[in-house]
C-alpha atoms as a PDB file:
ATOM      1  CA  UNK A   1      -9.826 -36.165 -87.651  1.00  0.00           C
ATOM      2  CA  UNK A   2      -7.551 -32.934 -87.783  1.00  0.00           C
ATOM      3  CA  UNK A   3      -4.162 -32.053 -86.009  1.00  0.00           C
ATOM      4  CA  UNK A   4      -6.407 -30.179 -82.813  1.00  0.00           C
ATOM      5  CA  UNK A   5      -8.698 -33.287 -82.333  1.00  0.00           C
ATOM      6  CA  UNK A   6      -5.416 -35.469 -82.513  1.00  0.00           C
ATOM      7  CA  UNK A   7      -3.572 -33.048 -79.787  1.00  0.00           C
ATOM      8  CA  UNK A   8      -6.190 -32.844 -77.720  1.00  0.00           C
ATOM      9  CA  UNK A   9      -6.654 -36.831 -77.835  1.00  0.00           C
ATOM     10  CA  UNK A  10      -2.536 -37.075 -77.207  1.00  0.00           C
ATOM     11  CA  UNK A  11      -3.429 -34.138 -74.098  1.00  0.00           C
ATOM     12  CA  UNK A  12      -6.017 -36.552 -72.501  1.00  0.00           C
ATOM     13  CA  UNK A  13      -3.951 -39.517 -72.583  1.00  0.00           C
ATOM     14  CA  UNK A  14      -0.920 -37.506 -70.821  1.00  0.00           C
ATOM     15  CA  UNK A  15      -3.132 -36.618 -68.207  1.00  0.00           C
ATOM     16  CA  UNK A  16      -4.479 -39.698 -67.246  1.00  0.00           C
ATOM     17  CA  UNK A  17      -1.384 -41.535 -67.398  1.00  0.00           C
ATOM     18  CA  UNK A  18       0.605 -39.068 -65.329  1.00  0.00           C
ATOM     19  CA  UNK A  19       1.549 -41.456 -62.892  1.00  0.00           C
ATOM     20  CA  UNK A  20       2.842 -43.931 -64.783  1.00  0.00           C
ATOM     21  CA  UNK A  21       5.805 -43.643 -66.968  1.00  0.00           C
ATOM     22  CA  UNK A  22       4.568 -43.942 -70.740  1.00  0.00           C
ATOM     23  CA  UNK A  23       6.512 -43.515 -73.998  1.00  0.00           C
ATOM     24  CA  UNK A  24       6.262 -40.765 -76.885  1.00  0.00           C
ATOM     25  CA  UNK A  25       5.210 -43.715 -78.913  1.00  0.00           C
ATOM     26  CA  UNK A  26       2.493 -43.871 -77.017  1.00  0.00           C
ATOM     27  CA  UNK A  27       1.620 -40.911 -77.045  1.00  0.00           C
ATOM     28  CA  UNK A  28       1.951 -39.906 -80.793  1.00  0.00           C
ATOM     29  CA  UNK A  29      -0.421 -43.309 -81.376  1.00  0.00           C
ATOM     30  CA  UNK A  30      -3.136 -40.937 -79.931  1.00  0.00           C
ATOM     31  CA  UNK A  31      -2.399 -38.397 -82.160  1.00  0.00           C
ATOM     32  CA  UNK A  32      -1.798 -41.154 -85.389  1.00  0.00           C
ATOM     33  CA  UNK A  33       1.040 -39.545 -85.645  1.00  0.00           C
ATOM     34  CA  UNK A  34       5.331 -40.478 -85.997  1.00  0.00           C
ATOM     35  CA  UNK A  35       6.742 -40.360 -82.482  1.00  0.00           C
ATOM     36  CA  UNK A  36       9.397 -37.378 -84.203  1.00  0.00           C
ATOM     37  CA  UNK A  37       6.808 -35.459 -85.576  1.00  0.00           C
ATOM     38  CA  UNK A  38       4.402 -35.297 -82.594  1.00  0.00           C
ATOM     39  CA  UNK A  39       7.241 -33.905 -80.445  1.00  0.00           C
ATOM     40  CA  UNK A  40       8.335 -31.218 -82.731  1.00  0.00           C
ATOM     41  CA  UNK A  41       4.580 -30.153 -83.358  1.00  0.00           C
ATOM     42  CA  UNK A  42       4.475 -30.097 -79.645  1.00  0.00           C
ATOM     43  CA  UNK A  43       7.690 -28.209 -78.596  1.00  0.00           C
ATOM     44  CA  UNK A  44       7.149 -25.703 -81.644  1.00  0.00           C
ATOM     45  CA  UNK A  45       2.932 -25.305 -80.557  1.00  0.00           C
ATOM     46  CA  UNK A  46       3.858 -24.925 -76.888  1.00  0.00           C
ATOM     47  CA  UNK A  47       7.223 -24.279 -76.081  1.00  0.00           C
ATOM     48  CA  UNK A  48       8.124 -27.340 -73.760  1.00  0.00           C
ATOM     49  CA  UNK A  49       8.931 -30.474 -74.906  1.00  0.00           C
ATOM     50  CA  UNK A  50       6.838 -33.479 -73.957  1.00  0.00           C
ATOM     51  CA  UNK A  51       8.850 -34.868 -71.169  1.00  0.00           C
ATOM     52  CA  UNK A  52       8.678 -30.597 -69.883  1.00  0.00           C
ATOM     53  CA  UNK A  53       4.972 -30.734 -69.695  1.00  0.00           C
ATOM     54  CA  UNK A  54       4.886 -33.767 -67.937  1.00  0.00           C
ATOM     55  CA  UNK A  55       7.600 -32.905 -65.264  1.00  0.00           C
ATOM     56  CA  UNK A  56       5.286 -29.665 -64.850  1.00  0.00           C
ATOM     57  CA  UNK A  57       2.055 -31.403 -64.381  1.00  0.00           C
ATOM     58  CA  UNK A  58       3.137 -33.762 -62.413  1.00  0.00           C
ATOM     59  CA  UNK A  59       4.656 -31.097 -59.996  1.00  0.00           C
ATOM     60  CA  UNK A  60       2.348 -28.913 -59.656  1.00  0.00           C
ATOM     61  CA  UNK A  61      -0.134 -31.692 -58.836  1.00  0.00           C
ATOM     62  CA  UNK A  62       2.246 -33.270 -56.164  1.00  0.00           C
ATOM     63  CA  UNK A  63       2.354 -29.646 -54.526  1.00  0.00           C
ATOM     64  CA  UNK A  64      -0.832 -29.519 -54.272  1.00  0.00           C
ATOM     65  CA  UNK A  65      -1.576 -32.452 -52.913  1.00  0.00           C
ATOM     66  CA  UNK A  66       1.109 -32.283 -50.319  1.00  0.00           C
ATOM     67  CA  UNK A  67      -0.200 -28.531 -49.689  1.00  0.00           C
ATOM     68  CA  UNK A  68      -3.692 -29.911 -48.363  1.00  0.00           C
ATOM     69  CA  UNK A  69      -3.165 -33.367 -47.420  1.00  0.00           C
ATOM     70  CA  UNK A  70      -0.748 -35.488 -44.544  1.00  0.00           C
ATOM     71  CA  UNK A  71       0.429 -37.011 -47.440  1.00  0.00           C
ATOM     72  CA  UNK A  72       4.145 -38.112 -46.843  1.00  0.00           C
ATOM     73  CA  UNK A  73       6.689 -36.904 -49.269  1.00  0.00           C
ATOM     74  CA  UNK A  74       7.817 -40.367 -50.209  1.00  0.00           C
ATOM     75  CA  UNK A  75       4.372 -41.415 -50.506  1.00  0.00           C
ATOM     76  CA  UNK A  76       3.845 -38.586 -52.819  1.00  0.00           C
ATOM     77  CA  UNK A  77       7.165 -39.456 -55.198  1.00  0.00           C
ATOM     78  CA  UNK A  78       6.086 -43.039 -55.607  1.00  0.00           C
ATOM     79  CA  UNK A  79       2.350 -42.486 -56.449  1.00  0.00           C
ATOM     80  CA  UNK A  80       3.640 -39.908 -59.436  1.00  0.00           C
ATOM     81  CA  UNK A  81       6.424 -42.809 -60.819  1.00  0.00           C
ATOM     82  CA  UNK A  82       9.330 -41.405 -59.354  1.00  0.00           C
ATOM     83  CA  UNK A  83      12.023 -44.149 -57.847  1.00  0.00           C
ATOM     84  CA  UNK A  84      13.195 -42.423 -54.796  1.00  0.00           C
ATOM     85  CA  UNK A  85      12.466 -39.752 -52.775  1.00  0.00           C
ATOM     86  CA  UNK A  86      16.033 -37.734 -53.863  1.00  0.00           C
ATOM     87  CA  UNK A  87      14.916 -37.537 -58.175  1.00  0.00           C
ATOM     88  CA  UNK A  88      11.376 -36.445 -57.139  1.00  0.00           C
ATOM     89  CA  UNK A  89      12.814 -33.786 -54.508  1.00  0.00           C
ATOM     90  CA  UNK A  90      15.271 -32.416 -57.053  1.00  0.00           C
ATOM     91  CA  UNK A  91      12.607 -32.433 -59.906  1.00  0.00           C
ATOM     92  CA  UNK A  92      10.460 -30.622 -57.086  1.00  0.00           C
ATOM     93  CA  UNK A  93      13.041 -28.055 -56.303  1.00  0.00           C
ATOM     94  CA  UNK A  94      13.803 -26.855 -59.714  1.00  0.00           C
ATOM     95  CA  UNK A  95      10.368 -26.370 -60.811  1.00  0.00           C
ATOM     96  CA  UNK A  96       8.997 -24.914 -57.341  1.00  0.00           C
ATOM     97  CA  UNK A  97      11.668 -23.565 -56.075  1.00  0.00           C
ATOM     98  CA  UNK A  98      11.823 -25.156 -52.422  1.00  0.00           C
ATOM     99  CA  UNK A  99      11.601 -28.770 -51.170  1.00  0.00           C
ATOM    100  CA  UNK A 100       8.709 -30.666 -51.085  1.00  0.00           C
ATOM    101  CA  UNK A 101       9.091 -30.758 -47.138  1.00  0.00           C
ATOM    102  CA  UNK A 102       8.735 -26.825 -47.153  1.00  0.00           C
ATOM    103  CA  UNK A 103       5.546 -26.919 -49.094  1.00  0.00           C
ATOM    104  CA  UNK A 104       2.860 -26.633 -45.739  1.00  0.00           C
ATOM    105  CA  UNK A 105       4.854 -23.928 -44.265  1.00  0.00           C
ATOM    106  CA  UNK A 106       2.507 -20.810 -43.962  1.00  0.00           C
ATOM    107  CA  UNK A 107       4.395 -18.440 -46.275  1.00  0.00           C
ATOM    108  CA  UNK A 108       4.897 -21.001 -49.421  1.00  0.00           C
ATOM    109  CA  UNK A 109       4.154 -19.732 -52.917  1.00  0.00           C
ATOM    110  CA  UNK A 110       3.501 -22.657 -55.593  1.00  0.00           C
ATOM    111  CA  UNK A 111       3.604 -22.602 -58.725  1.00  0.00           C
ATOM    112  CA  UNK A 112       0.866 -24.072 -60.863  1.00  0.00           C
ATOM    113  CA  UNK A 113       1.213 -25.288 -64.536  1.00  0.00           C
ATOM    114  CA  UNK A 114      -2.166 -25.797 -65.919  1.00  0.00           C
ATOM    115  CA  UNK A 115      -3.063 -28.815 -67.888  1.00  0.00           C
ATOM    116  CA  UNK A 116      -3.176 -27.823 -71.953  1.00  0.00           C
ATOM    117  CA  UNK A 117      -6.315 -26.820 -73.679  1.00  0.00           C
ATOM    118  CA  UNK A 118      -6.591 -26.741 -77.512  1.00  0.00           C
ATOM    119  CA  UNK A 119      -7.858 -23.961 -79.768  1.00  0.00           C
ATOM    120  CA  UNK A 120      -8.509 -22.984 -82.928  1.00  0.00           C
ATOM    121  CA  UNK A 121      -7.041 -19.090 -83.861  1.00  0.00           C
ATOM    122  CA  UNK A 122      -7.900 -17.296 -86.438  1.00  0.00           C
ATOM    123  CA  UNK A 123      -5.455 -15.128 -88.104  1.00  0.00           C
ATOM    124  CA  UNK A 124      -5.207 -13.068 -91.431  1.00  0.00           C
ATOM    125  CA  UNK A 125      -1.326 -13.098 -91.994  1.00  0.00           C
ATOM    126  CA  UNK A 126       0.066 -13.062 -95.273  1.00  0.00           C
ATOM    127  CA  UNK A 127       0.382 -16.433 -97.082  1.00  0.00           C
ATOM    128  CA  UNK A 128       3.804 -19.235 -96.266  1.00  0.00           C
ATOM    129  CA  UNK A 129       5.645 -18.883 -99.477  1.00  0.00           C
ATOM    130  CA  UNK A 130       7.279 -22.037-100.339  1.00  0.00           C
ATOM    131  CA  UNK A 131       8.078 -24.813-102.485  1.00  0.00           C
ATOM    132  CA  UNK A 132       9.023 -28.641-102.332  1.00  0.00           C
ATOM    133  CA  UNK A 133      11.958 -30.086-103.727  1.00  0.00           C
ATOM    134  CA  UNK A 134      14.295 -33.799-103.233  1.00  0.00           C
ATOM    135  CA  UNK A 135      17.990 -33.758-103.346  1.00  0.00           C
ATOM    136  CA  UNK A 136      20.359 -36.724-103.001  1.00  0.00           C
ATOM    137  CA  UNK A 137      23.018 -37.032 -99.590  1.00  0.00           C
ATOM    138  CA  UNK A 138      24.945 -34.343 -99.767  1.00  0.00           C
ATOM    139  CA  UNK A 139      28.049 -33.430 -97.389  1.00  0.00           C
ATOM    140  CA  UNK A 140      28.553 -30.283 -95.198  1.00  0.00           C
ATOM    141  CA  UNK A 141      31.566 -29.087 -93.481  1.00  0.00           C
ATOM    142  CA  UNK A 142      31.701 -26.652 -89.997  1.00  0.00           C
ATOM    143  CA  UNK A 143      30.979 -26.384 -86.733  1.00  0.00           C
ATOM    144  CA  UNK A 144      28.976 -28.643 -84.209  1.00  0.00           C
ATOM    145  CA  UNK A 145      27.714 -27.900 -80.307  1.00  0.00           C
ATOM    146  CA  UNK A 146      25.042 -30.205 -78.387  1.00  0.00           C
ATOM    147  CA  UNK A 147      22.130 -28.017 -77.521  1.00  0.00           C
ATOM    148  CA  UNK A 148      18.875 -28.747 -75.049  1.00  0.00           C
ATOM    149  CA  UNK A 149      15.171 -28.360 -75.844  1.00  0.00           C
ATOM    150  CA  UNK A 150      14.855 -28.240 -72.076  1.00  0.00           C
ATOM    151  CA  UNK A 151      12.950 -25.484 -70.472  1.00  0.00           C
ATOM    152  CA  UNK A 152      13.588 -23.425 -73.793  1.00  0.00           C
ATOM    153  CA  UNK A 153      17.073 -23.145 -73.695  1.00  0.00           C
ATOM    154  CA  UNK A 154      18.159 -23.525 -77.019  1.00  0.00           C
ATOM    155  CA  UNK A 155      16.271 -19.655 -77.665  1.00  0.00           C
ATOM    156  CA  UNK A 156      19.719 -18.605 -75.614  1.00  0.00           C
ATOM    157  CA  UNK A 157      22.181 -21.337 -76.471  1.00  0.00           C
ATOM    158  CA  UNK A 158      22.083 -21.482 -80.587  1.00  0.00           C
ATOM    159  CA  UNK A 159      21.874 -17.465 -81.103  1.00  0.00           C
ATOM    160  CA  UNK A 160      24.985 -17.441 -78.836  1.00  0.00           C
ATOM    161  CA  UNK A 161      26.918 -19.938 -80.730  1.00  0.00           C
ATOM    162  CA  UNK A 162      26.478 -18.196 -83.947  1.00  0.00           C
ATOM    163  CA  UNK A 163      28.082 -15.133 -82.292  1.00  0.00           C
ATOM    164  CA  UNK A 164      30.793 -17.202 -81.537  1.00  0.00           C
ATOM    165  CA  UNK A 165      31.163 -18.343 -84.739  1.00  0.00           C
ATOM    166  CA  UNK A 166      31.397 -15.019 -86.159  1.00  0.00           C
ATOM    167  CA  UNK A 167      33.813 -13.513 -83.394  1.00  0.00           C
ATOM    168  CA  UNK A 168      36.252 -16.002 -84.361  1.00  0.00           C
ATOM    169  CA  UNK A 169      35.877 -16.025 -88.310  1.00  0.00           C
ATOM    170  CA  UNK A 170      34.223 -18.938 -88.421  1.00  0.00           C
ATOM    171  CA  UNK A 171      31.098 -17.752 -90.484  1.00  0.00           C
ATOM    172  CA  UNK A 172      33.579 -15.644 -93.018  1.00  0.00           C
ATOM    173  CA  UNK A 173      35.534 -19.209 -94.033  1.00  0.00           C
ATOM    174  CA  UNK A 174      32.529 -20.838 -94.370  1.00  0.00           C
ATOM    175  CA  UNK A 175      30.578 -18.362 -96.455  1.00  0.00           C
ATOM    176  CA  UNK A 176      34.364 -17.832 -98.513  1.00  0.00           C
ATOM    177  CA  UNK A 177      34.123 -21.736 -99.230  1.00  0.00           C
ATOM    178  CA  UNK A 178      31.063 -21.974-100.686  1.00  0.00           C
ATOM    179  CA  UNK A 179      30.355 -20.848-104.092  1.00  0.00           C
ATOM    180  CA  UNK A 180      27.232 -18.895-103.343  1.00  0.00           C
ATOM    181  CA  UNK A 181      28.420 -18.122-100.216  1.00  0.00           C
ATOM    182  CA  UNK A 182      26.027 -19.642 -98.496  1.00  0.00           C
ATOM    183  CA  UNK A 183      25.883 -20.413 -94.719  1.00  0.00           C
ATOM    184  CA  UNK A 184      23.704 -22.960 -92.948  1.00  0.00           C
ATOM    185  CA  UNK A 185      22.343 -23.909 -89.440  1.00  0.00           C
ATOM    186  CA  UNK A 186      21.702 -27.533 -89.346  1.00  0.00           C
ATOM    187  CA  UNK A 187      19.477 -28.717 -86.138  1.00  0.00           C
ATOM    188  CA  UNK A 188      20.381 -32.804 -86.686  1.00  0.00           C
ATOM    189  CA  UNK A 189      20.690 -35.579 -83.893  1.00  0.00           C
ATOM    190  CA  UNK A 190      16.880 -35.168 -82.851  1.00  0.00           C
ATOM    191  CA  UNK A 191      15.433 -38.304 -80.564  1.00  0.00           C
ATOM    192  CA  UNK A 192      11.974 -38.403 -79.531  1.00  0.00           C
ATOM    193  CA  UNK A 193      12.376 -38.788 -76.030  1.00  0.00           C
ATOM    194  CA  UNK A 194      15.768 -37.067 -75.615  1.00  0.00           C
ATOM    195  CA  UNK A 195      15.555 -33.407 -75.123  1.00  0.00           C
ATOM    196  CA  UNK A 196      19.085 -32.686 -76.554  1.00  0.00           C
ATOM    197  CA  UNK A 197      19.973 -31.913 -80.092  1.00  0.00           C
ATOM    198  CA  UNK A 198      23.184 -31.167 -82.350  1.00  0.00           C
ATOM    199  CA  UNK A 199      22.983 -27.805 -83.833  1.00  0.00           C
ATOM    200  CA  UNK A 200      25.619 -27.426 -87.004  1.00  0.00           C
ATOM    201  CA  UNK A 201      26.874 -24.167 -88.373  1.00  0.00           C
ATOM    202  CA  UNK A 202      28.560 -25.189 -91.552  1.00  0.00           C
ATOM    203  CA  UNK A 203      28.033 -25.122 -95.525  1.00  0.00           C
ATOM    204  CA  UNK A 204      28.398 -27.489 -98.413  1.00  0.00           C
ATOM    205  CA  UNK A 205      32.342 -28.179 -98.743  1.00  0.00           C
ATOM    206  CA  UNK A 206      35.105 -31.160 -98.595  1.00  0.00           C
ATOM    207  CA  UNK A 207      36.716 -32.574 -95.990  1.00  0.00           C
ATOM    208  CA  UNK A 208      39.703 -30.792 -96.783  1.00  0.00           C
ATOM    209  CA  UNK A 209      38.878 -27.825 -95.167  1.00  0.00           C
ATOM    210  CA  UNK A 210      40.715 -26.937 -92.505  1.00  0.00           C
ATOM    211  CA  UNK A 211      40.741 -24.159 -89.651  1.00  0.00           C
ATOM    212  CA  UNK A 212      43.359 -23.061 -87.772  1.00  0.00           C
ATOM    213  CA  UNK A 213      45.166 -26.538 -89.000  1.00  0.00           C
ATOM    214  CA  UNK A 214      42.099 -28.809 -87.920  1.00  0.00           C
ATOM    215  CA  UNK A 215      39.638 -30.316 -89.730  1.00  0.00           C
ATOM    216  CA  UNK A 216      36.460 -29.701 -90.130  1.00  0.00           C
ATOM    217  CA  UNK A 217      33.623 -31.898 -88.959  1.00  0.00           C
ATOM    218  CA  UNK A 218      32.083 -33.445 -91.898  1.00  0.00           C
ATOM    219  CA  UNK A 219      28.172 -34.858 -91.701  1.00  0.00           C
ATOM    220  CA  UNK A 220      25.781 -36.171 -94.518  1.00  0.00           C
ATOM    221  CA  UNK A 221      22.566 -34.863 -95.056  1.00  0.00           C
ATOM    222  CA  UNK A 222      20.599 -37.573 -95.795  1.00  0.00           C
ATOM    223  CA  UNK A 223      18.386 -37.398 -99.560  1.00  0.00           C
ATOM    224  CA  UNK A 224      15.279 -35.869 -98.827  1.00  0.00           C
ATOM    225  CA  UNK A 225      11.906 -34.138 -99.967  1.00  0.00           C
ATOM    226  CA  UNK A 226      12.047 -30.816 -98.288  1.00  0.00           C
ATOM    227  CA  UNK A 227       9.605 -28.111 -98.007  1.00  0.00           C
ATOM    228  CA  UNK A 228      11.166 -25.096 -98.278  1.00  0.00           C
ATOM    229  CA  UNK A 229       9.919 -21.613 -97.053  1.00  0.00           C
ATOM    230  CA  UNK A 230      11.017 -18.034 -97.568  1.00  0.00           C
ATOM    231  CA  UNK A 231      11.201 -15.912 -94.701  1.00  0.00           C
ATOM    232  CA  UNK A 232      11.896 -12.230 -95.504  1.00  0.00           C
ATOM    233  CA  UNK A 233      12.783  -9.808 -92.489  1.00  0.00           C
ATOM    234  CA  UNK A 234      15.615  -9.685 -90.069  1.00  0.00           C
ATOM    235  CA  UNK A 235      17.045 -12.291 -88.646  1.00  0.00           C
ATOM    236  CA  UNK A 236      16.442 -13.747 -85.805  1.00  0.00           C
ATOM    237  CA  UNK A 237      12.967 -12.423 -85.265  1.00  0.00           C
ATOM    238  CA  UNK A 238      11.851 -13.354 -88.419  1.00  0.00           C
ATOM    239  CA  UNK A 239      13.165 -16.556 -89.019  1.00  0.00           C
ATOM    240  CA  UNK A 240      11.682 -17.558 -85.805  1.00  0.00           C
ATOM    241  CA  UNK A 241       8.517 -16.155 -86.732  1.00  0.00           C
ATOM    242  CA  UNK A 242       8.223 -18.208 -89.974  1.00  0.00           C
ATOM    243  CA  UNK A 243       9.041 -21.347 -88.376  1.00  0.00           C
ATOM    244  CA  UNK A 244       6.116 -21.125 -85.995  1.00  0.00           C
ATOM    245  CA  UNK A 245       3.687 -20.811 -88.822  1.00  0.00           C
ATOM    246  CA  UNK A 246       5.322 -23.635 -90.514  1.00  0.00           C
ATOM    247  CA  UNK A 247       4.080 -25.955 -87.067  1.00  0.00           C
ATOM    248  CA  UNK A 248       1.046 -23.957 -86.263  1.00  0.00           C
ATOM    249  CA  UNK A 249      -0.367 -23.317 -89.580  1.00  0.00           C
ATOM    250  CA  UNK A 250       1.326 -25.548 -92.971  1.00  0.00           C
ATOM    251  CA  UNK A 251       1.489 -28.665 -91.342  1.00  0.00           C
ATOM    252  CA  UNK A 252      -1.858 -28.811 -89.921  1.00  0.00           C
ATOM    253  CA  UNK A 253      -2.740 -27.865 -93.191  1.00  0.00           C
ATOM    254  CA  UNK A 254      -1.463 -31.054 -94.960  1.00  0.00           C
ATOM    255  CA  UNK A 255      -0.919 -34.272 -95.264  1.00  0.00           C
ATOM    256  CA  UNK A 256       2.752 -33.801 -94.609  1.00  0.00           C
ATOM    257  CA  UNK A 257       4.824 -34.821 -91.034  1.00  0.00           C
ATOM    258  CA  UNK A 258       8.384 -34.201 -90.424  1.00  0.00           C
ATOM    259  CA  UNK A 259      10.631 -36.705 -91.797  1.00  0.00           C
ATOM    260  CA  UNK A 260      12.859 -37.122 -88.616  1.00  0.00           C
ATOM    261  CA  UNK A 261      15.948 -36.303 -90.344  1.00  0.00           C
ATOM    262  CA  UNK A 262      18.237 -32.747 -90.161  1.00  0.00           C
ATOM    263  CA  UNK A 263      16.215 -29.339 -90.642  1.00  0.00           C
ATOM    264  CA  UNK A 264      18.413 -26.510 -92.243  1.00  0.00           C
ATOM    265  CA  UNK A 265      18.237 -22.772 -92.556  1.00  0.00           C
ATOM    266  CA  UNK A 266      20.492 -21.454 -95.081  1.00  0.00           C
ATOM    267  CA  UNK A 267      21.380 -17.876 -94.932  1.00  0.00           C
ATOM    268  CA  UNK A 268      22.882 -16.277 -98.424  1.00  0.00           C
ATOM    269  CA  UNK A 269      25.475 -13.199 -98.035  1.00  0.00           C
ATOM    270  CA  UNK A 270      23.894 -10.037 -97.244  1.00  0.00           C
ATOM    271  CA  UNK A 271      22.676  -8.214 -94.267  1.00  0.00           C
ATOM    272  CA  UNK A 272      20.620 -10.262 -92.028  1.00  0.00           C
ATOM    273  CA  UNK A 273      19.479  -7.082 -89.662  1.00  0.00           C
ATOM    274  CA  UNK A 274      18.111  -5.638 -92.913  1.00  0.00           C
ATOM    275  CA  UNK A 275      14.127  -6.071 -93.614  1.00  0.00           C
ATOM    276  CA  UNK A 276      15.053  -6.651 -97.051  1.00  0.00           C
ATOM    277  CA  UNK A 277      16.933  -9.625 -95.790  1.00  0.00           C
ATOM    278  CA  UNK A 278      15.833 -13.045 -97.642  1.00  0.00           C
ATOM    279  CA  UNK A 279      16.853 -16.897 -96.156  1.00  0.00           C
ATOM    280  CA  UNK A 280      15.238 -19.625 -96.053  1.00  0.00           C
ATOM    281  CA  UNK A 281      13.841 -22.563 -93.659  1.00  0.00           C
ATOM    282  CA  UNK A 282      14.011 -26.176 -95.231  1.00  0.00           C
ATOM    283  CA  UNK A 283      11.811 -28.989 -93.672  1.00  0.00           C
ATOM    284  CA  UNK A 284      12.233 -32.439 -94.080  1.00  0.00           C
ATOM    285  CA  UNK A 285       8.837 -33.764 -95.311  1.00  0.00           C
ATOM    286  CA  UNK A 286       7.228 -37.365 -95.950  1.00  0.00           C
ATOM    287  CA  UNK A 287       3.548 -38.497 -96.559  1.00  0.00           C
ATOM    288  CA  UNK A 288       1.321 -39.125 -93.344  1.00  0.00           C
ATOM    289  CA  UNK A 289       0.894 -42.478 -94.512  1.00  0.00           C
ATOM    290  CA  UNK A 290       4.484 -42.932 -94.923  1.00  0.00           C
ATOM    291  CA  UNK A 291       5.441 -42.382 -91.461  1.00  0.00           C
ATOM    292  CA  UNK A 292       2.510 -45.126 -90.109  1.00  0.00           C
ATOM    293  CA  UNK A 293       4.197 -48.115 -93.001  1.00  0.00           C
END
């Protein structure tokens, strides 16, 4: 069975369990895949995150049931799992826009999210350079913020913390401790069913660096196998670019999933508006089978 069978499987069971609260692992056991991996595949293939796509459906299938039935509003909320009448409103508002007790007045616009379909594309783009290597634990010294997956946020949030970063000098102390002068974005912290993430702007160092006389925050990366592609072109269109054709096209590909552990990009000195401009996107990788042991 191949990764669009699986998703589409892991699509059908979402929809017919949309009134009942169910758990990634469930829904990754449709896809016989690791809870971790099914929810990056799906937030990289379709821009939400699970739990997104689910608060969508279920809204816009309230709506409309409350547009053309007497349906009570609190009648509504408990039939789609909610546990009072105040989360389901809220949830309500901020995907619709207005209350669910304004939805039968005459002049009410809806939105509608429609359920997921699955498709094959074909496309004739160049070939995903990469290559696989494993390295032990290694530390890494910088910067840390909390980010959210929700509604696509972190598109805004992480390219906004690098320019603070390099506003105030961060990125030039970093790249000046480093022998290569190398700089990295570390997305680490990842949880199935939480939509938050750490994102880390730091490089290989000690914990003796300091900045403006305060430490650094230190992390490990754990020893991995990582799959490591080359993404040539200005950054960050093209960085983002490659990484959807690492979900979209490599991993359906192969019998690799996503480990679960900290994805880096690591950016080498140059100019990173330049076409010319080379970094690259390492993936933490293990075996299918591995993830199911």
């Amino acid at each position: 069975m191949d990764w669009l069978e699986r998703m589409s499987k892991a699509v059908d069971y979402m929809e017919n369990n949309l009134n009942i609260a169910i758990r990634i692992e469930q829904i990754a056991k449709e896809a016989y895949s690791s809870p971790f991996h099914f929810q990056r595949m799906f937030q990289m293939l379709t821009g939400m995150t699970v739990a997104d796509y689910m608060r969508k459906r279920i809204v816009t299938l309230a709506a409309q049931e409350l547009a053309v039935s007497a349906s009570k509003v609190i009648d509504v909320s408990a039939k789609y799992g909610y546990e009072t009448p105040e989360s389901f409103a809220k949830a309500f508002k901020k995907i619709q826009g207005i209350a669910p007790s304004e939805v039968r007045q005459s002049v009410t616009r809806l939105k509608a999210f429609p359920r997921l379909s699955t498709q094959m594309a074909l496309k004739g783009e160049k070939a995903l350079e990469y290559r696989i290597e494993s390295q032990g634990a290694f530390p890494v010294v910088g910067k840390l913020e909390r980010m959210t997956c929700n509604d696509q946020q972190q598109v805004r949030q992480v390219p906004a913390f690098w320019e603070y970063c390099q506003r105030d000098g961060t990125l030039s102390r970093l790249a000046s401790a480093n022998s290569r002068g190398h700089v990295m974005g570390i997305t680490m912290d990842m949880q199935p069913e939480d939509e938050e993430f750490t994102y880390m702007i730091a490089t290989k160092g000690e914990d003796s660096l300091r900045l403006e006389g305060e430490y650094w925050i230190e992390r490990t990366i754990p020893a991995s196998t990582w799959a490591i592609f080359a993404s040539d072109g200005p950054i960050p269109e093209e960085i983002q670019r490659v990484t959807q054709r690492i979900y979209q096209e490599w991993f359906p590909s192969t019998d690799y999933e996503h480990a679960g552990t900290p994805e880096m990009e690591v950016y080498p000195p140059g100019d990173p508006t330049k076409e010319t401009y080379r970094c690259e996107i390492w993936i933490p990788i293990m075996n299918r089978r591995q993830s199911r042991e």
